[in-house]
PDB file of N, CA and C in Angstrom:
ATOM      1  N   UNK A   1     -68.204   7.216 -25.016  1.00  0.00           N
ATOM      2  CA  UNK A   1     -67.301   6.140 -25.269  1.00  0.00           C
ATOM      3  C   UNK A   1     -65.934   6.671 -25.679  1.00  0.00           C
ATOM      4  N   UNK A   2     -65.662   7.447 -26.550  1.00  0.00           N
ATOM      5  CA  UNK A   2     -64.677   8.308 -26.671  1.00  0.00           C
ATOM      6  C   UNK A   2     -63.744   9.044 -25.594  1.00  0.00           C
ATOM      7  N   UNK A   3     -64.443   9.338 -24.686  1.00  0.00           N
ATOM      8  CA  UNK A   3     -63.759   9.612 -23.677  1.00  0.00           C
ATOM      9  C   UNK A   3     -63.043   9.022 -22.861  1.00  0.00           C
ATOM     10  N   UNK A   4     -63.946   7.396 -22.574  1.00  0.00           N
ATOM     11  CA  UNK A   4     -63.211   6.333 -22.040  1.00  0.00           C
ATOM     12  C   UNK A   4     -62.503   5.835 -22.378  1.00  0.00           C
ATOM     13  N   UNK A   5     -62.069   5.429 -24.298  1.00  0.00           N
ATOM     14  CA  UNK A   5     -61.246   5.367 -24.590  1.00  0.00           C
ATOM     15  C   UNK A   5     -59.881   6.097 -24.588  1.00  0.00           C
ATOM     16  N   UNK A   6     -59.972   7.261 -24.452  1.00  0.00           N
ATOM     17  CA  UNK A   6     -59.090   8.551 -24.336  1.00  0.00           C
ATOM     18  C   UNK A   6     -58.483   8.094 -23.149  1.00  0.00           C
ATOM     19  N   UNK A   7     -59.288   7.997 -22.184  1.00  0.00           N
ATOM     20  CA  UNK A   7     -58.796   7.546 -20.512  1.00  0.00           C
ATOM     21  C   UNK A   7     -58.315   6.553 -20.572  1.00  0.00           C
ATOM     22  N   UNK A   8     -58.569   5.553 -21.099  1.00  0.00           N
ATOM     23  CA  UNK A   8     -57.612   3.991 -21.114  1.00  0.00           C
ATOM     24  C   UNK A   8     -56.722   4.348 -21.694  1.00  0.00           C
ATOM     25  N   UNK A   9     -56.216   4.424 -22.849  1.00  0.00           N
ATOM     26  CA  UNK A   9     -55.074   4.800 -23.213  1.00  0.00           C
ATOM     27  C   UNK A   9     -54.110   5.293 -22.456  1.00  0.00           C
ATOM     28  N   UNK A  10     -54.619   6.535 -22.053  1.00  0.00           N
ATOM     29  CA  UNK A  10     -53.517   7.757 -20.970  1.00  0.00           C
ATOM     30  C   UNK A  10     -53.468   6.936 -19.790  1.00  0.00           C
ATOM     31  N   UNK A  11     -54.135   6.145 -19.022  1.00  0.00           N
ATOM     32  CA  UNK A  11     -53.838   4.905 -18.071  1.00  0.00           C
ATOM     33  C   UNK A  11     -53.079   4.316 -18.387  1.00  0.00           C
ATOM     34  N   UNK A  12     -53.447   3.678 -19.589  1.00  0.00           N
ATOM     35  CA  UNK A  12     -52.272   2.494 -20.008  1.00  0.00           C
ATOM     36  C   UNK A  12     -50.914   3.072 -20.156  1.00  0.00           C
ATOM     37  N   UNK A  13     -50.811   4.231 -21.021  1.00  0.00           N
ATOM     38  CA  UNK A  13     -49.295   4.937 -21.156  1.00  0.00           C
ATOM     39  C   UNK A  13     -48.626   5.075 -20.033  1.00  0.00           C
ATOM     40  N   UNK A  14     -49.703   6.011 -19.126  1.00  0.00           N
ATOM     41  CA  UNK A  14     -48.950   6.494 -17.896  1.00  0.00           C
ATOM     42  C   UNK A  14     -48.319   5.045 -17.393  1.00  0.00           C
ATOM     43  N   UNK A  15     -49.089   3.815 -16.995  1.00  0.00           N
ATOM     44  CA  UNK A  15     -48.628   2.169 -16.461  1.00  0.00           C
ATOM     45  C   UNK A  15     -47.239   2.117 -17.076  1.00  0.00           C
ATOM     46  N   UNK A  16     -46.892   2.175 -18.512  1.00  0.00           N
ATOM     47  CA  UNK A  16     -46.132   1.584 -19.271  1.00  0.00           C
ATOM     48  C   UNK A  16     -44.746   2.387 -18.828  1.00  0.00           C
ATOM     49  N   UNK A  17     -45.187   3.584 -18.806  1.00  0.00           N
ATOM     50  CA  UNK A  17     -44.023   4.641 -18.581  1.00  0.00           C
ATOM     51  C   UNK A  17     -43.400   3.957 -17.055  1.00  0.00           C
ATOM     52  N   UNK A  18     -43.993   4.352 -16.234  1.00  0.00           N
ATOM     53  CA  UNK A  18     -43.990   4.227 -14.744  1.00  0.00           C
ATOM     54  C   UNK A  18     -42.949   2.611 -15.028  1.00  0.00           C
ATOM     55  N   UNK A  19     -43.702   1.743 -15.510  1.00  0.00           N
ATOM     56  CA  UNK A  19     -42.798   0.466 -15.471  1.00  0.00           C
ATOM     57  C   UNK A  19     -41.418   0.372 -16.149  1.00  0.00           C
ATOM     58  N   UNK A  20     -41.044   1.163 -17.483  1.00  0.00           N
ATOM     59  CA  UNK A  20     -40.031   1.191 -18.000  1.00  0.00           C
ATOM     60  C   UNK A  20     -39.367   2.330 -16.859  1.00  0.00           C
ATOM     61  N   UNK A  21     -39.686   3.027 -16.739  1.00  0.00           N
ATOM     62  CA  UNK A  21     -39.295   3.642 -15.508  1.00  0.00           C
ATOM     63  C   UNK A  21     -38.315   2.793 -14.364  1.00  0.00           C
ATOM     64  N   UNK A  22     -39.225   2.131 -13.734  1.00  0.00           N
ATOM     65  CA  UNK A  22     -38.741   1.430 -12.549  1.00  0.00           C
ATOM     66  C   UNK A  22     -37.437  -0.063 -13.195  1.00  0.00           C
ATOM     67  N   UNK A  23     -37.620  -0.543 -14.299  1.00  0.00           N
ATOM     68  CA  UNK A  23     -36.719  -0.864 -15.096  1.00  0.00           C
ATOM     69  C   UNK A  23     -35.404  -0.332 -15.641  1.00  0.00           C
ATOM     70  N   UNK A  24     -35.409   0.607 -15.908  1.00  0.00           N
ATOM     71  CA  UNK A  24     -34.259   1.299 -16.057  1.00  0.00           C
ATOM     72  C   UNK A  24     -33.908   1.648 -15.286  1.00  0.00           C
ATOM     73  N   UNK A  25     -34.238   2.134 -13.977  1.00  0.00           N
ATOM     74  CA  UNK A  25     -33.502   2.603 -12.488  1.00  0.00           C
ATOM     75  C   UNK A  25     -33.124   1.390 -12.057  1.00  0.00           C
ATOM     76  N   UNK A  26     -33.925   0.274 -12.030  1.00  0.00           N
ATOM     77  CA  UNK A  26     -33.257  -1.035 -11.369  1.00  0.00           C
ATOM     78  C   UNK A  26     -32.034  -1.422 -12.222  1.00  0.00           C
ATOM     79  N   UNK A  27     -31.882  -1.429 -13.672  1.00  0.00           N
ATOM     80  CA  UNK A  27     -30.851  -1.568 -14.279  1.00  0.00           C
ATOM     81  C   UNK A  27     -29.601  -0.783 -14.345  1.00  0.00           C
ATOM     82  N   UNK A  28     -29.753   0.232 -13.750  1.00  0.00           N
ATOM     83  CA  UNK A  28     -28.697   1.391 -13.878  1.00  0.00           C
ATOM     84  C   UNK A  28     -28.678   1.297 -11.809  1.00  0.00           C
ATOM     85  N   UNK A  29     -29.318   0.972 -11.238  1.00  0.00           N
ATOM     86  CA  UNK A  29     -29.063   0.481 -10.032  1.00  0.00           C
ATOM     87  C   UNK A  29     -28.030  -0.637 -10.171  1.00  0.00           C
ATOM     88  N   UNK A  30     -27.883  -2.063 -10.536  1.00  0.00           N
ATOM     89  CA  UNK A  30     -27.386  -2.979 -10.682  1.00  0.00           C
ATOM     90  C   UNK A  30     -26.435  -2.581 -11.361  1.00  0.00           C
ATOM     91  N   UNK A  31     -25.794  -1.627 -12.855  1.00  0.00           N
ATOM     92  CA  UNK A  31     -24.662  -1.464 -12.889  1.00  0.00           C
ATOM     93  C   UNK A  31     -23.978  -0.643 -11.753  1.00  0.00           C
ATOM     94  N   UNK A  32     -24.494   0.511 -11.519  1.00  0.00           N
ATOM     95  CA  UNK A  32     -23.553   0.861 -10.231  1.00  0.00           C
ATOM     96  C   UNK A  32     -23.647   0.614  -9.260  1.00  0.00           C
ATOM     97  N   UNK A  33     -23.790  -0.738  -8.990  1.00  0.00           N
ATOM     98  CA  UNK A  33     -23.638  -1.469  -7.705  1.00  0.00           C
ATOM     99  C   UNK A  33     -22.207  -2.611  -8.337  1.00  0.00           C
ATOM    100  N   UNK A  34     -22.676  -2.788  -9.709  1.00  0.00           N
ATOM    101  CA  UNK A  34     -20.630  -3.845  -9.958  1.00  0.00           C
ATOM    102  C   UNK A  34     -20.011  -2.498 -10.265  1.00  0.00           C
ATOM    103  N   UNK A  35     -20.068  -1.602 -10.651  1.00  0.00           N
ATOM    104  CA  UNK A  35     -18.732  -0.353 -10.407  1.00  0.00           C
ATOM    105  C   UNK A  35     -18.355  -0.400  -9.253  1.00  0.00           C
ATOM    106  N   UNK A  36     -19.231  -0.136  -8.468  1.00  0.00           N
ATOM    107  CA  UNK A  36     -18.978   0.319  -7.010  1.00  0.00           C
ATOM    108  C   UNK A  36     -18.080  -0.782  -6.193  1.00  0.00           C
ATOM    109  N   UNK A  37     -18.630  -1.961  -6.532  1.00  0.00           N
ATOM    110  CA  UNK A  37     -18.110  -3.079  -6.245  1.00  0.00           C
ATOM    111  C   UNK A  37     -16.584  -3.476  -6.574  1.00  0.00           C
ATOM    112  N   UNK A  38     -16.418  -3.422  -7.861  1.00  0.00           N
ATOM    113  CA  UNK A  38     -15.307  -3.405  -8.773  1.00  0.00           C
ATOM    114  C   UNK A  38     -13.975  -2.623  -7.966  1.00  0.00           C
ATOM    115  N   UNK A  39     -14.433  -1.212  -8.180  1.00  0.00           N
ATOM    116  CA  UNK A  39     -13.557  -0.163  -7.450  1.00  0.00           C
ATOM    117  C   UNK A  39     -13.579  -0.356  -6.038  1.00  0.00           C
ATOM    118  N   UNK A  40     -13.989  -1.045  -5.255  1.00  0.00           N
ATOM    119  CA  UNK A  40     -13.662  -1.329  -3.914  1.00  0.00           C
ATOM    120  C   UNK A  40     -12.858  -2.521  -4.000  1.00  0.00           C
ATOM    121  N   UNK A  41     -12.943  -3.378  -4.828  1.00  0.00           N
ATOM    122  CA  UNK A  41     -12.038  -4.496  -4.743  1.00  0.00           C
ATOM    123  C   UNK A  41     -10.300  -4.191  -5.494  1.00  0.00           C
ATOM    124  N   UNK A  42     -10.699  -2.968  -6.532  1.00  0.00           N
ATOM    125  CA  UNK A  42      -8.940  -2.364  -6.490  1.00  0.00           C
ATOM    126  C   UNK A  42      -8.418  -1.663  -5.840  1.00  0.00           C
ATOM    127  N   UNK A  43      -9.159  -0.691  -4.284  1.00  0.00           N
ATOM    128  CA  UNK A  43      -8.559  -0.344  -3.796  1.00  0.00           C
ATOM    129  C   UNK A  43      -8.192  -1.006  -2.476  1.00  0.00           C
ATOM    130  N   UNK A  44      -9.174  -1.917  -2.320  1.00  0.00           N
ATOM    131  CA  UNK A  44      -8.453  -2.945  -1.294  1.00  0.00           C
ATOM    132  C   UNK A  44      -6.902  -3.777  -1.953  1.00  0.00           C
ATOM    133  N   UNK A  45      -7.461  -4.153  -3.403  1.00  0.00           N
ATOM    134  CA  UNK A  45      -5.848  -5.226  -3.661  1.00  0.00           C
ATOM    135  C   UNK A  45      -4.896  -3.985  -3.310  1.00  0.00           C
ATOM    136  N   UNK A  46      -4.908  -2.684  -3.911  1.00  0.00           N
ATOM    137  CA  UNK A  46      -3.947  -1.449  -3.816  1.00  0.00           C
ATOM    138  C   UNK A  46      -3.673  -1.722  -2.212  1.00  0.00           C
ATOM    139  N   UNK A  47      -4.431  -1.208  -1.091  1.00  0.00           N
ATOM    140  CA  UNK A  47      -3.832  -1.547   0.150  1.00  0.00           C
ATOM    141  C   UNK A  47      -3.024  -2.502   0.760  1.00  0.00           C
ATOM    142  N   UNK A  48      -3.756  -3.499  -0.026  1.00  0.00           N
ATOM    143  CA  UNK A  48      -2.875  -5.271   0.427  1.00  0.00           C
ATOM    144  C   UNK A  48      -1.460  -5.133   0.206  1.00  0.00           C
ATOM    145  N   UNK A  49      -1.206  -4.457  -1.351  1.00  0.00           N
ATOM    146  CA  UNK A  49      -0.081  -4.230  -1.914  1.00  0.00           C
ATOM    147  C   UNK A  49       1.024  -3.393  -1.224  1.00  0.00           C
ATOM    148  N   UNK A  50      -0.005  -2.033  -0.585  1.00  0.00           N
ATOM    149  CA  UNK A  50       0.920  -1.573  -0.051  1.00  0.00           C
ATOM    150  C   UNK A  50       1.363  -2.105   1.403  1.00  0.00           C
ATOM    151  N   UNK A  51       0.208  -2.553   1.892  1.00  0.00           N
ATOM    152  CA  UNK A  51       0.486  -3.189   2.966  1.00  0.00           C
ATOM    153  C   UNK A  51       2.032  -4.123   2.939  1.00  0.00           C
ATOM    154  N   UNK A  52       1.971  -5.201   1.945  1.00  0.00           N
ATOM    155  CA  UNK A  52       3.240  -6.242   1.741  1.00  0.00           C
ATOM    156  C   UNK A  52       4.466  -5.112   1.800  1.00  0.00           C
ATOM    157  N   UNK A  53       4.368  -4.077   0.920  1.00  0.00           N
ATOM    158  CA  UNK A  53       5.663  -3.338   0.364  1.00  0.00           C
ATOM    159  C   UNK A  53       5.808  -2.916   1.937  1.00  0.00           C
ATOM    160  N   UNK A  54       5.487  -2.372   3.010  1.00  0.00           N
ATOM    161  CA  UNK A  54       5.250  -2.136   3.985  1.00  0.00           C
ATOM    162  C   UNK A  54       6.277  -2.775   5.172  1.00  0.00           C
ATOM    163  N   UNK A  55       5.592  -4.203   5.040  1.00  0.00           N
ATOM    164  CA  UNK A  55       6.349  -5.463   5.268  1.00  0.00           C
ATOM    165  C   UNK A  55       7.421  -5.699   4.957  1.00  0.00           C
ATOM    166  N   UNK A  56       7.826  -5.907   3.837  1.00  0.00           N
ATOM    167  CA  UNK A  56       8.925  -6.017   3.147  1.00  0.00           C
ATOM    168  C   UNK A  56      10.421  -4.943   3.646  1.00  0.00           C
ATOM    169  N   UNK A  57       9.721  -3.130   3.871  1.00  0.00           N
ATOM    170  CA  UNK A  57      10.508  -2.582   3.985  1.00  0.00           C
ATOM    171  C   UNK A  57      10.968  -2.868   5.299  1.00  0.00           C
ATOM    172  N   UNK A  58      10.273  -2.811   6.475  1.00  0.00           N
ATOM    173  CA  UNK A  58      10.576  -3.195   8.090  1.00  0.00           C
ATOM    174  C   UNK A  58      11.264  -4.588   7.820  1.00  0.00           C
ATOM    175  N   UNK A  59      11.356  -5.960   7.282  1.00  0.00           N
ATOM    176  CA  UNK A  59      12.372  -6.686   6.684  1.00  0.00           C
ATOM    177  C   UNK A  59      13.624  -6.077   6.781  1.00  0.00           C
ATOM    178  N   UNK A  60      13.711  -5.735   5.713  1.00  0.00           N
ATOM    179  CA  UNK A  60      14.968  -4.476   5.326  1.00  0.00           C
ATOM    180  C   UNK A  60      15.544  -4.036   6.313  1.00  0.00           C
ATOM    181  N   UNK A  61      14.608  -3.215   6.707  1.00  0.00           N
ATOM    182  CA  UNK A  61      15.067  -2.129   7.961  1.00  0.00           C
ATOM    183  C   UNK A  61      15.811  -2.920   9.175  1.00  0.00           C
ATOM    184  N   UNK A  62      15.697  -4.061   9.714  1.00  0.00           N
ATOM    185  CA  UNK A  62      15.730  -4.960  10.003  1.00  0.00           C
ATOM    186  C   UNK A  62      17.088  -5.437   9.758  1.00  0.00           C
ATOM    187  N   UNK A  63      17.218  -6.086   8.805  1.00  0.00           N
ATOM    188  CA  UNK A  63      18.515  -6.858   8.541  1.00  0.00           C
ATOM    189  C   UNK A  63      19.565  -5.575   8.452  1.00  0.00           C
ATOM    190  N   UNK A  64      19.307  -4.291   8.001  1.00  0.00           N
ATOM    191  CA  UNK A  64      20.094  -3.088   8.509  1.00  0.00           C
ATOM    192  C   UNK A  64      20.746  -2.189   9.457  1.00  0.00           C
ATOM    193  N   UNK A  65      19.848  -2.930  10.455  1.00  0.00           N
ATOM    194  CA  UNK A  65      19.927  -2.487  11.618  1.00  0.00           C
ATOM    195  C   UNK A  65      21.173  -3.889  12.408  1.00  0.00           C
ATOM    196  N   UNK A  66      21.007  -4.742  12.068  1.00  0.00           N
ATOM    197  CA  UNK A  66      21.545  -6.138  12.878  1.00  0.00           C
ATOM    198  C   UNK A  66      23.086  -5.467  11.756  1.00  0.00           C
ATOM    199  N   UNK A  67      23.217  -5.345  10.457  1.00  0.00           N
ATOM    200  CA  UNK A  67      24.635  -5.214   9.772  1.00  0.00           C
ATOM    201  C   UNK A  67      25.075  -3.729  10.137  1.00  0.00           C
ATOM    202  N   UNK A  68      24.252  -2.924  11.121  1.00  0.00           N
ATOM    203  CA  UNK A  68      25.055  -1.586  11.530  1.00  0.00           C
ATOM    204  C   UNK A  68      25.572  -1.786  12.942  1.00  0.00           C
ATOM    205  N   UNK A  69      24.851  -2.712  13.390  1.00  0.00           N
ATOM    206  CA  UNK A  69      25.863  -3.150  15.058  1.00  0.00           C
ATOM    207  C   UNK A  69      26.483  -3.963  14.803  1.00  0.00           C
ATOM    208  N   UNK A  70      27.019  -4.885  13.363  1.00  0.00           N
ATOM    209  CA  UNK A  70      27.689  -5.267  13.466  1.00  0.00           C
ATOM    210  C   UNK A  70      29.050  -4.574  12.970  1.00  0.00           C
ATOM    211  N   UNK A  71      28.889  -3.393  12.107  1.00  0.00           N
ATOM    212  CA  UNK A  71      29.745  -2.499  12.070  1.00  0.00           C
ATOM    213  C   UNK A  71      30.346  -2.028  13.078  1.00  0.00           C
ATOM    214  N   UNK A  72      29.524  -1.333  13.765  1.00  0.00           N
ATOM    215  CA  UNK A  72      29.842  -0.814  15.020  1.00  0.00           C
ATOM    216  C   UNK A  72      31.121  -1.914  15.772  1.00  0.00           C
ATOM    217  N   UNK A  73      30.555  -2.592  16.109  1.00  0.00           N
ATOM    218  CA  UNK A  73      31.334  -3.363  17.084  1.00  0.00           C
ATOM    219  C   UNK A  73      32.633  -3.609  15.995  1.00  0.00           C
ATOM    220  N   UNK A  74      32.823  -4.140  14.684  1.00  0.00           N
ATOM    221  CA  UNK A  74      34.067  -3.940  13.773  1.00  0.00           C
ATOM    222  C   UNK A  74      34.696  -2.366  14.045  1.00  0.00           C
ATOM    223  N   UNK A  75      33.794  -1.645  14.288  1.00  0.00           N
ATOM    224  CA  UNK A  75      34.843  -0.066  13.867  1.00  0.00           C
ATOM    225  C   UNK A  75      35.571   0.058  15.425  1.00  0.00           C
ATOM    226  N   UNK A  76      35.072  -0.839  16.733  1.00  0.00           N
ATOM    227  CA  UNK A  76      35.259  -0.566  18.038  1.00  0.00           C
ATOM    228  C   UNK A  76      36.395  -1.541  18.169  1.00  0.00           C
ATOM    229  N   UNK A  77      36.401  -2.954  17.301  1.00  0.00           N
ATOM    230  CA  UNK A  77      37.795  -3.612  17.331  1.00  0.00           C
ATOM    231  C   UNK A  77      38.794  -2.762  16.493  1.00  0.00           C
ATOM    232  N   UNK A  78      39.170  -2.505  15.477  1.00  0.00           N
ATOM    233  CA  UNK A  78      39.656  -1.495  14.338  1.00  0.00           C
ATOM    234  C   UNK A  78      40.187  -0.745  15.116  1.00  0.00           C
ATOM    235  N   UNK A  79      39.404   0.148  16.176  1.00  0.00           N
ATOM    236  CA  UNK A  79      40.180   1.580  16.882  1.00  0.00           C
ATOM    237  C   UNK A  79      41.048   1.006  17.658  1.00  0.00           C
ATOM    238  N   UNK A  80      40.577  -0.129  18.635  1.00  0.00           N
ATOM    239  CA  UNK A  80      41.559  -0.812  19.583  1.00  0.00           C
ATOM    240  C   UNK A  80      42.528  -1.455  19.220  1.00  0.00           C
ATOM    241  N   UNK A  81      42.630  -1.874  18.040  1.00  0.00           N
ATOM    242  CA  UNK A  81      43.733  -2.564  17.105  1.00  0.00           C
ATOM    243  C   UNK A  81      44.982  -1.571  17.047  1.00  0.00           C
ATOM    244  N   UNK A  82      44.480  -0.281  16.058  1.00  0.00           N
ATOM    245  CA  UNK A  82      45.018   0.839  16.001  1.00  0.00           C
ATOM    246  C   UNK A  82      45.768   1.248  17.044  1.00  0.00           C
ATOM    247  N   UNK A  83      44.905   1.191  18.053  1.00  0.00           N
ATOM    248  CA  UNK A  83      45.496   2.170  19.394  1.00  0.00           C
ATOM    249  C   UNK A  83      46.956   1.584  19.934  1.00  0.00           C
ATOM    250  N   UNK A  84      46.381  -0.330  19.930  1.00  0.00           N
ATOM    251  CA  UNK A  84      47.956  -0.792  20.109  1.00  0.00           C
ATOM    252  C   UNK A  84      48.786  -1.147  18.784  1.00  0.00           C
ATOM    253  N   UNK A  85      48.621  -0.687  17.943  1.00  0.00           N
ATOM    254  CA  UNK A  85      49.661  -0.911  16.803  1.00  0.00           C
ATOM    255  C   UNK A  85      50.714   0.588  16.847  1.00  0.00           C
ATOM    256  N   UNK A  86      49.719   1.465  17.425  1.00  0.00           N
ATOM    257  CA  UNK A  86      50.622   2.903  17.287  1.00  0.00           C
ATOM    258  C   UNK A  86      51.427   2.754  19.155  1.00  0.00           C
ATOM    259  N   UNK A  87      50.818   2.103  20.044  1.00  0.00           N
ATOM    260  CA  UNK A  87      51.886   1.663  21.161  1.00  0.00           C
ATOM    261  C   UNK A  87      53.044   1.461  20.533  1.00  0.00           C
ATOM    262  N   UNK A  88      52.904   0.105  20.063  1.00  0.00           N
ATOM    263  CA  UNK A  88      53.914  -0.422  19.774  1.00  0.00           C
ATOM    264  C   UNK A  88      54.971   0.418  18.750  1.00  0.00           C
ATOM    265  N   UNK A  89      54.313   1.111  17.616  1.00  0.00           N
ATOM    266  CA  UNK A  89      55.097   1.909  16.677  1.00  0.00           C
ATOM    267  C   UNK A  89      55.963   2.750  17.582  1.00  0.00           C
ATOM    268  N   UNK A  90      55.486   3.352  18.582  1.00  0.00           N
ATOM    269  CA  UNK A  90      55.871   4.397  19.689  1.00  0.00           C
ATOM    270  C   UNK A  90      57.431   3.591  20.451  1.00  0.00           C
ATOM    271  N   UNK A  91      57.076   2.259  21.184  1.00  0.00           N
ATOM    272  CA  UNK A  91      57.598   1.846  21.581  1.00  0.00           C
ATOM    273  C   UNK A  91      58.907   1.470  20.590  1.00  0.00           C
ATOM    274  N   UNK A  92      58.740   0.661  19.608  1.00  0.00           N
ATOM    275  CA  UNK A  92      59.851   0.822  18.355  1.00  0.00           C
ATOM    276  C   UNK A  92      60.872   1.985  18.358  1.00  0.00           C
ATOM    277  N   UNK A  93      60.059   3.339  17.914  1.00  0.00           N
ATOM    278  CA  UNK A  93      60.503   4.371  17.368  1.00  0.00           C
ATOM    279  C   UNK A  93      61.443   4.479  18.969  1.00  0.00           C
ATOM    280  N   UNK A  94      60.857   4.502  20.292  1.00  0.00           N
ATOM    281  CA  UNK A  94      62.371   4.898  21.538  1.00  0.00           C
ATOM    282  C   UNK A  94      62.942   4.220  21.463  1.00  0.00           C
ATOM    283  N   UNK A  95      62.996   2.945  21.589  1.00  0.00           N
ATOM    284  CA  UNK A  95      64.148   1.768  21.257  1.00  0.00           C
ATOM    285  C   UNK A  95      65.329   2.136  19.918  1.00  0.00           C
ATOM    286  N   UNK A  96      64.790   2.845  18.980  1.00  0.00           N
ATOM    287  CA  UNK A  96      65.658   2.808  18.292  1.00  0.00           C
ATOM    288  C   UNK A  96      66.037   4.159  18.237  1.00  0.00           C
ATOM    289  N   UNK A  97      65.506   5.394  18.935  1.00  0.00           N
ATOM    290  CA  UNK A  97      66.361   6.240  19.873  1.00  0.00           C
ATOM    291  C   UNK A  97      67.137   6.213  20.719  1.00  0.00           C
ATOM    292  N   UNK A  98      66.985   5.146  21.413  1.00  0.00           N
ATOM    293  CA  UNK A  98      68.008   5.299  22.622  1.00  0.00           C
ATOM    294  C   UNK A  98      69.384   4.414  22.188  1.00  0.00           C
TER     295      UNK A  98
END
Protein backbone atom coordinates (compact mmCIF):
# COMPACT_ATOMS: atom_id res chain seq x y z
CA UNK A 1 0.00 0.00 0.00
CA UNK A 2 2.83 2.29 0.58
CA UNK A 3 4.06 2.01 -2.57
CA UNK A 4 0.88 2.88 -4.26
CA UNK A 5 0.61 5.64 -2.35
CA UNK A 6 4.17 6.79 -3.25
CA UNK A 7 2.96 6.28 -6.98
CA UNK A 8 -0.16 8.42 -6.70
CA UNK A 9 1.38 11.15 -5.41
CA UNK A 10 4.43 11.26 -8.04
CA UNK A 11 1.36 10.88 -10.70
CA UNK A 12 -0.46 13.45 -9.25
CA UNK A 13 2.70 15.93 -9.02
CA UNK A 14 4.02 14.99 -12.27
CA UNK A 15 -0.21 15.96 -13.68
CA UNK A 16 0.03 19.19 -11.69
CA UNK A 17 3.43 20.21 -12.98
CA UNK A 18 2.73 19.30 -16.66
CA UNK A 19 -0.58 21.54 -16.26
CA UNK A 20 0.97 24.62 -14.63
CA UNK A 21 3.32 24.02 -17.25
CA UNK A 22 1.06 24.28 -20.22
CA UNK A 23 -0.48 27.42 -18.32
CA UNK A 24 2.26 29.44 -18.12
CA UNK A 25 3.42 28.85 -21.78
CA UNK A 26 -0.14 29.67 -22.88
CA UNK A 27 0.14 32.83 -20.76
CA UNK A 28 3.47 34.00 -21.79
CA UNK A 29 2.20 32.84 -25.36
CA UNK A 30 -0.71 35.43 -25.17
CA UNK A 31 1.57 38.19 -23.84
CA UNK A 32 3.86 37.92 -26.73
CA UNK A 33 1.38 37.73 -29.11
CA UNK A 34 -0.04 41.73 -27.77
CA UNK A 35 3.83 42.76 -27.91
CA UNK A 36 4.15 41.44 -31.11
CA UNK A 37 0.99 42.88 -32.05
CA UNK A 38 1.53 46.25 -30.41
CA UNK A 39 4.98 46.72 -32.22
CA UNK A 40 3.54 45.95 -35.56
CA UNK A 41 0.91 48.47 -35.19
CA UNK A 42 3.84 51.30 -34.42
CA UNK A 43 5.67 50.43 -37.13
CA UNK A 44 2.97 50.49 -39.53
CA UNK A 45 1.56 54.11 -37.97
CA UNK A 46 5.68 54.99 -38.40
CA UNK A 47 5.29 54.05 -42.24
CA UNK A 48 1.88 55.78 -42.73
CA UNK A 49 3.73 58.76 -41.29
CA UNK A 50 6.39 58.53 -43.39
CA UNK A 51 4.48 57.71 -46.14
CA UNK A 52 2.26 61.35 -45.71
CA UNK A 53 5.75 63.27 -45.11
CA UNK A 54 6.52 61.60 -48.48
CA UNK A 55 3.45 63.10 -49.98
CA UNK A 56 3.69 66.21 -48.67
CA UNK A 57 7.32 66.61 -49.96
CA UNK A 58 6.41 65.71 -53.91
CA UNK A 59 3.56 68.62 -53.03
CA UNK A 60 6.41 70.86 -52.49
CA UNK A 61 8.50 69.66 -55.07
CA UNK A 62 5.74 70.42 -57.18
CA UNK A 63 4.67 73.87 -56.54
CA UNK A 64 8.70 74.42 -57.01
CA UNK A 65 8.99 73.27 -59.95
CA UNK A 66 5.73 75.34 -61.57
CA UNK A 67 7.59 78.83 -59.48
CA UNK A 68 11.06 77.85 -61.32
CA UNK A 69 9.45 78.03 -64.92
CA UNK A 70 7.95 80.68 -63.88
CA UNK A 71 11.23 82.29 -63.16
CA UNK A 72 12.65 81.17 -66.03
CA UNK A 73 10.36 82.62 -68.41
CA UNK A 74 10.70 86.21 -66.00
CA UNK A 75 14.63 85.95 -66.35
CA UNK A 76 13.90 85.33 -70.46
CA UNK A 77 11.60 88.63 -70.47
CA UNK A 78 14.33 90.65 -68.15
CA UNK A 79 17.22 89.69 -70.77
CA UNK A 80 15.01 90.83 -73.72
CA UNK A 81 14.02 93.96 -71.94
CA UNK A 82 17.70 94.61 -71.29
CA UNK A 83 18.83 93.81 -74.69
CA UNK A 84 16.48 96.63 -76.04
CA UNK A 85 17.03 99.15 -73.35
CA UNK A 86 20.91 98.97 -74.13
CA UNK A 87 19.69 99.40 -78.19
CA UNK A 88 18.25 102.18 -77.41
CA UNK A 89 21.03 103.54 -74.80
CA UNK A 90 23.38 102.83 -77.94
CA UNK A 91 21.16 104.56 -80.21
CA UNK A 92 20.95 107.78 -77.74
CA UNK A 93 24.62 107.78 -77.02
CA UNK A 94 25.24 108.26 -81.55
CA UNK A 95 22.64 110.76 -81.75
CA UNK A 96 24.24 112.71 -79.34
CA UNK A 97 27.60 112.09 -81.10
CA UNK A 98 26.85 113.11 -84.19
Amino acid sequence: MSIELTLLISVVSVGVAVYSAFITGSRNSRKDHKEEAHQTAVILEKLANISLGIAELKEDLSVLKDEQGNLKVEVAELKASVKQAHKRIDELMREGQS
